[in-house]
C-alpha atoms as a PDB file:
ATOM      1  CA  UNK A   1       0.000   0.000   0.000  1.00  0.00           C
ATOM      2  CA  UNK A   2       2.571   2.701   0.597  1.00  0.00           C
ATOM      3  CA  UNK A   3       4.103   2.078  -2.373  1.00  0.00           C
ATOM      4  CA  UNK A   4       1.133   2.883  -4.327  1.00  0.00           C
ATOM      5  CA  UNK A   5       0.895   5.949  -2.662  1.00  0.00           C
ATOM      6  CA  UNK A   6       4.180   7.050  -3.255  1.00  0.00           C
ATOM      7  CA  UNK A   7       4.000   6.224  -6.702  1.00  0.00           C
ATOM      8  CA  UNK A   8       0.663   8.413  -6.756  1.00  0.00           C
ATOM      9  CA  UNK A   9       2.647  11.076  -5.320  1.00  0.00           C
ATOM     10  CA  UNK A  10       5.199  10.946  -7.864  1.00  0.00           C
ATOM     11  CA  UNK A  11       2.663  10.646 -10.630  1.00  0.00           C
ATOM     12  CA  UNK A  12       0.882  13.752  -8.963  1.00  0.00           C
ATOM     13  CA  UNK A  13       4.881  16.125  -8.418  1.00  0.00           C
ATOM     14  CA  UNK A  14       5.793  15.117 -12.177  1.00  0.00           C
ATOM     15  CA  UNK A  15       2.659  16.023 -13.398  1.00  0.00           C
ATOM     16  CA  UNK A  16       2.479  19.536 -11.409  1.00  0.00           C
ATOM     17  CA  UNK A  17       6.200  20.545 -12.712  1.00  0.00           C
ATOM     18  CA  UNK A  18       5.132  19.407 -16.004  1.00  0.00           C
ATOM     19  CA  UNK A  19       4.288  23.298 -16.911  1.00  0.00           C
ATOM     20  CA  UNK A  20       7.704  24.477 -15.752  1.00  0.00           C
ATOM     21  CA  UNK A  21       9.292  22.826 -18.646  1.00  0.00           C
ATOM     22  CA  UNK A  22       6.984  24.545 -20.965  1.00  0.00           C
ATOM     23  CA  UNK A  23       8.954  26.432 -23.366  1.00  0.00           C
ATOM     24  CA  UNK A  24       8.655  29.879 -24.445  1.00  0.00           C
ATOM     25  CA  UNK A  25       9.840  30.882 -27.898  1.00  0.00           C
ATOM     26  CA  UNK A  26       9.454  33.505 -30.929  1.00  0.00           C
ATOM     27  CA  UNK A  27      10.302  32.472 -34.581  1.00  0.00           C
ATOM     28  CA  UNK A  28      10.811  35.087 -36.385  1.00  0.00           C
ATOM     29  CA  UNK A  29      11.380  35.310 -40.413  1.00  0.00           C
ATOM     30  CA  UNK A  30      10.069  31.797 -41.175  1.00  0.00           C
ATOM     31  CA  UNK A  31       8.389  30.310 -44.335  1.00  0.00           C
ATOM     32  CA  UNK A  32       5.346  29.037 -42.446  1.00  0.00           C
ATOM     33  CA  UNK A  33       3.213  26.417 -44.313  1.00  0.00           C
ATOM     34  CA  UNK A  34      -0.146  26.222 -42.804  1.00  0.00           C
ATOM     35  CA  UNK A  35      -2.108  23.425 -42.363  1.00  0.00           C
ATOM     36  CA  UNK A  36      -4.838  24.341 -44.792  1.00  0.00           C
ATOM     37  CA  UNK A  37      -1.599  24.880 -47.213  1.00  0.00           C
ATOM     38  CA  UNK A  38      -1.617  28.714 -47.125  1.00  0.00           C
ATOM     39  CA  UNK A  39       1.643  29.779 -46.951  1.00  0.00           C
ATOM     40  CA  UNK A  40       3.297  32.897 -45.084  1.00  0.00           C
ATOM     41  CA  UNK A  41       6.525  34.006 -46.996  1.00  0.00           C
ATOM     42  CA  UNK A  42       8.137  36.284 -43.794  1.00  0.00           C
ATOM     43  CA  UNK A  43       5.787  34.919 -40.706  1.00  0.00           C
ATOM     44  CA  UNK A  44       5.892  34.753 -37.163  1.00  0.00           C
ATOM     45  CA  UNK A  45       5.112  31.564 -34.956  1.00  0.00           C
ATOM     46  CA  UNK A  46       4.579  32.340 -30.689  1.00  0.00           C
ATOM     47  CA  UNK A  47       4.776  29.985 -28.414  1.00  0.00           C
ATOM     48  CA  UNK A  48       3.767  30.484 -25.006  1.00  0.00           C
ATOM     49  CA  UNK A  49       3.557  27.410 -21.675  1.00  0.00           C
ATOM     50  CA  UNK A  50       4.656  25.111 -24.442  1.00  0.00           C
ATOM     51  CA  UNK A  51       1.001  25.887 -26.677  1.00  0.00           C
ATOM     52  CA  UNK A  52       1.243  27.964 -30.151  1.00  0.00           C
ATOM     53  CA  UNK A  53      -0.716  30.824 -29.504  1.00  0.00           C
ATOM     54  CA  UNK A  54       0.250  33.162 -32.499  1.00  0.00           C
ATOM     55  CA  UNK A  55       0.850  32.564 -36.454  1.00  0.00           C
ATOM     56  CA  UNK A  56       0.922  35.218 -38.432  1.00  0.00           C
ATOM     57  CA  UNK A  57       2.785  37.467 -41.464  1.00  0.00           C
ATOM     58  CA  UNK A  58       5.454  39.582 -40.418  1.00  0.00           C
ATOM     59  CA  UNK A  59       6.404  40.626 -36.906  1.00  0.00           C
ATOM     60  CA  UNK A  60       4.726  39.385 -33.501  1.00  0.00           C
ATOM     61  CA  UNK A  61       2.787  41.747 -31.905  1.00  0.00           C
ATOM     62  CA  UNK A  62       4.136  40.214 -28.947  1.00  0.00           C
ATOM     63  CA  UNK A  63       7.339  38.092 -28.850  1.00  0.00           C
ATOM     64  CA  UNK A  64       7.335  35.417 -25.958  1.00  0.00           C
ATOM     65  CA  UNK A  65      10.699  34.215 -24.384  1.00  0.00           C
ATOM     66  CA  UNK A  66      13.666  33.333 -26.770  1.00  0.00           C
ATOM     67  CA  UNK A  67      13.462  34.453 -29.887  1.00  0.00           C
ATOM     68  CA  UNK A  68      15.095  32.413 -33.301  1.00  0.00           C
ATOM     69  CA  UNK A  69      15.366  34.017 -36.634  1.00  0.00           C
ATOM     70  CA  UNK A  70      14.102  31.362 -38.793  1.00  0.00           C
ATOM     71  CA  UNK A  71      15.620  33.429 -42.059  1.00  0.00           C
ATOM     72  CA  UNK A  72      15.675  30.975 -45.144  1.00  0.00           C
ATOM     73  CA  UNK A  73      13.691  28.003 -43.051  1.00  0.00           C
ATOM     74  CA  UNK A  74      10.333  26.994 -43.325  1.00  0.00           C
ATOM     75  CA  UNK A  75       7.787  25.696 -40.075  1.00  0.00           C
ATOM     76  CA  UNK A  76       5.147  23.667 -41.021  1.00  0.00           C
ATOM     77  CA  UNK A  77       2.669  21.302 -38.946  1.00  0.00           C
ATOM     78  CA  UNK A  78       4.408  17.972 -38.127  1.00  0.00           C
ATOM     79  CA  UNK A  79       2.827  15.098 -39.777  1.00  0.00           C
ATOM     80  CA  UNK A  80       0.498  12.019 -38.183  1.00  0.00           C
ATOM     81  CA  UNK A  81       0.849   8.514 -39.388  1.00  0.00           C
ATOM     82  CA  UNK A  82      -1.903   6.668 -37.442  1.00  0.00           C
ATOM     83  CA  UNK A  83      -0.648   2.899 -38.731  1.00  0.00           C
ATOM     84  CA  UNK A  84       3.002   2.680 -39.046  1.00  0.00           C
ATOM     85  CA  UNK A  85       4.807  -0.620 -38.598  1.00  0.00           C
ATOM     86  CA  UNK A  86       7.637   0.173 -36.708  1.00  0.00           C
ATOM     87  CA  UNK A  87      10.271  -3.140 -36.934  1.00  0.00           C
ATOM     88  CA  UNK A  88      12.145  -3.720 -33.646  1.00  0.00           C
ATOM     89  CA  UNK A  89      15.455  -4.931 -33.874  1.00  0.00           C
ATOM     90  CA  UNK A  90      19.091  -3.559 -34.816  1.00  0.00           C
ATOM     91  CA  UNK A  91      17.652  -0.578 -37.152  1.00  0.00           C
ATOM     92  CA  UNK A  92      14.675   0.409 -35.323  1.00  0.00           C
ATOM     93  CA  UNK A  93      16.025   4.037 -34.041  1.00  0.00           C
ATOM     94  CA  UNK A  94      17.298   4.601 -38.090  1.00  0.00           C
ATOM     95  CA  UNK A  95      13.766   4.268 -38.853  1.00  0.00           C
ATOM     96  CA  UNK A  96      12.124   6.413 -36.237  1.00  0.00           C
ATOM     97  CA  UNK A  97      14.619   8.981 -37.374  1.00  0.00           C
ATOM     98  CA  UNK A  98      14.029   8.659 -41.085  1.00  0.00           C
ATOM     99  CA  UNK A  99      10.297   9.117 -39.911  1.00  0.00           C
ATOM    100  CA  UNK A 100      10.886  12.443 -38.247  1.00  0.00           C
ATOM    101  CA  UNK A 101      13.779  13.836 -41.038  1.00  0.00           C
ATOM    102  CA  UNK A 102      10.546  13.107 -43.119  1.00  0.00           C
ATOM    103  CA  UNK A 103       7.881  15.477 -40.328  1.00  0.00           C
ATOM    104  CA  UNK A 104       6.235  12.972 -38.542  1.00  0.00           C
ATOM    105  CA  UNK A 105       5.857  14.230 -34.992  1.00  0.00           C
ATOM    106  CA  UNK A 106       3.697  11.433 -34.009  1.00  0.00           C
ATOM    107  CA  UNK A 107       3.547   7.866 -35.214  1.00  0.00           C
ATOM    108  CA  UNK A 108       0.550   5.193 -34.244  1.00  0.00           C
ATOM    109  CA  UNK A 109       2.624   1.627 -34.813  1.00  0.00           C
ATOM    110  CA  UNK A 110       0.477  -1.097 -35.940  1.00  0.00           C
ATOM    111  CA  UNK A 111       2.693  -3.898 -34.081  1.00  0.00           C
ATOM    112  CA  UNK A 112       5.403  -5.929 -34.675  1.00  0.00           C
ATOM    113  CA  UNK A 113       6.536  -9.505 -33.146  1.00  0.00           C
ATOM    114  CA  UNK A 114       4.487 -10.643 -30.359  1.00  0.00           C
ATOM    115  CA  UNK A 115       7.322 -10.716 -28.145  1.00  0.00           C
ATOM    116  CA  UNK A 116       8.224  -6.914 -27.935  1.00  0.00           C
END
């Protein structure tokens, strides 16, 4: 029993510092691609507590924490494959990297050997 509860507490610290890892950050000067395919030639992304609360053309109205100049870069949504097979085994990270060099931010795998 008191091992559950410390593991509750855990669950319950992590999950309260959670928002101070939030980041804070201004891109400036990017090629934005939105996800309706518009695209912003000199745009602005701001990103405040982690959460995108500002895309727009040309300068923020108001920057939030760091701030990158995106000059001759483009931002664009990250991708969703809901049914990936992801194969375990000696190559399995050189996949998952080829998978986000290609935009996929989040990946649903379909399975693999029974074992894993």
């Amino acid at each position: 029993m008191k091992r559950h509860i410390g593991t509750l507490l855990a669950c319950l610290v992590v999950g309260a510092m959670t928002p101070l890892f939030a980041q804070d950050v201004t891109i400036t000067n990017a090629r934005i691609v939105v996800a309706n395919g518009t695209v912003i030639d000199r745009g602005s992304i701001v990103v405040r507590a982690g959460k995108i609360v500002s895309v727009a053309a040309g300068a923020p109205s108001a920057a939030s924490g760091q701030t990158i100049d995106a000059k001759g870069m483009t931002a664009m949504p990250g991708f969703i494959d809901a049914h990936r097979h992801i194969n375990t085994g000696p190559n399995e990270k050189a996949q998952m990297q080829a998978q986000l060099e290609a935009g996929y931010t989040t990946i649903l795998s379909g399975g693999g050997p029974a074992g894993v």
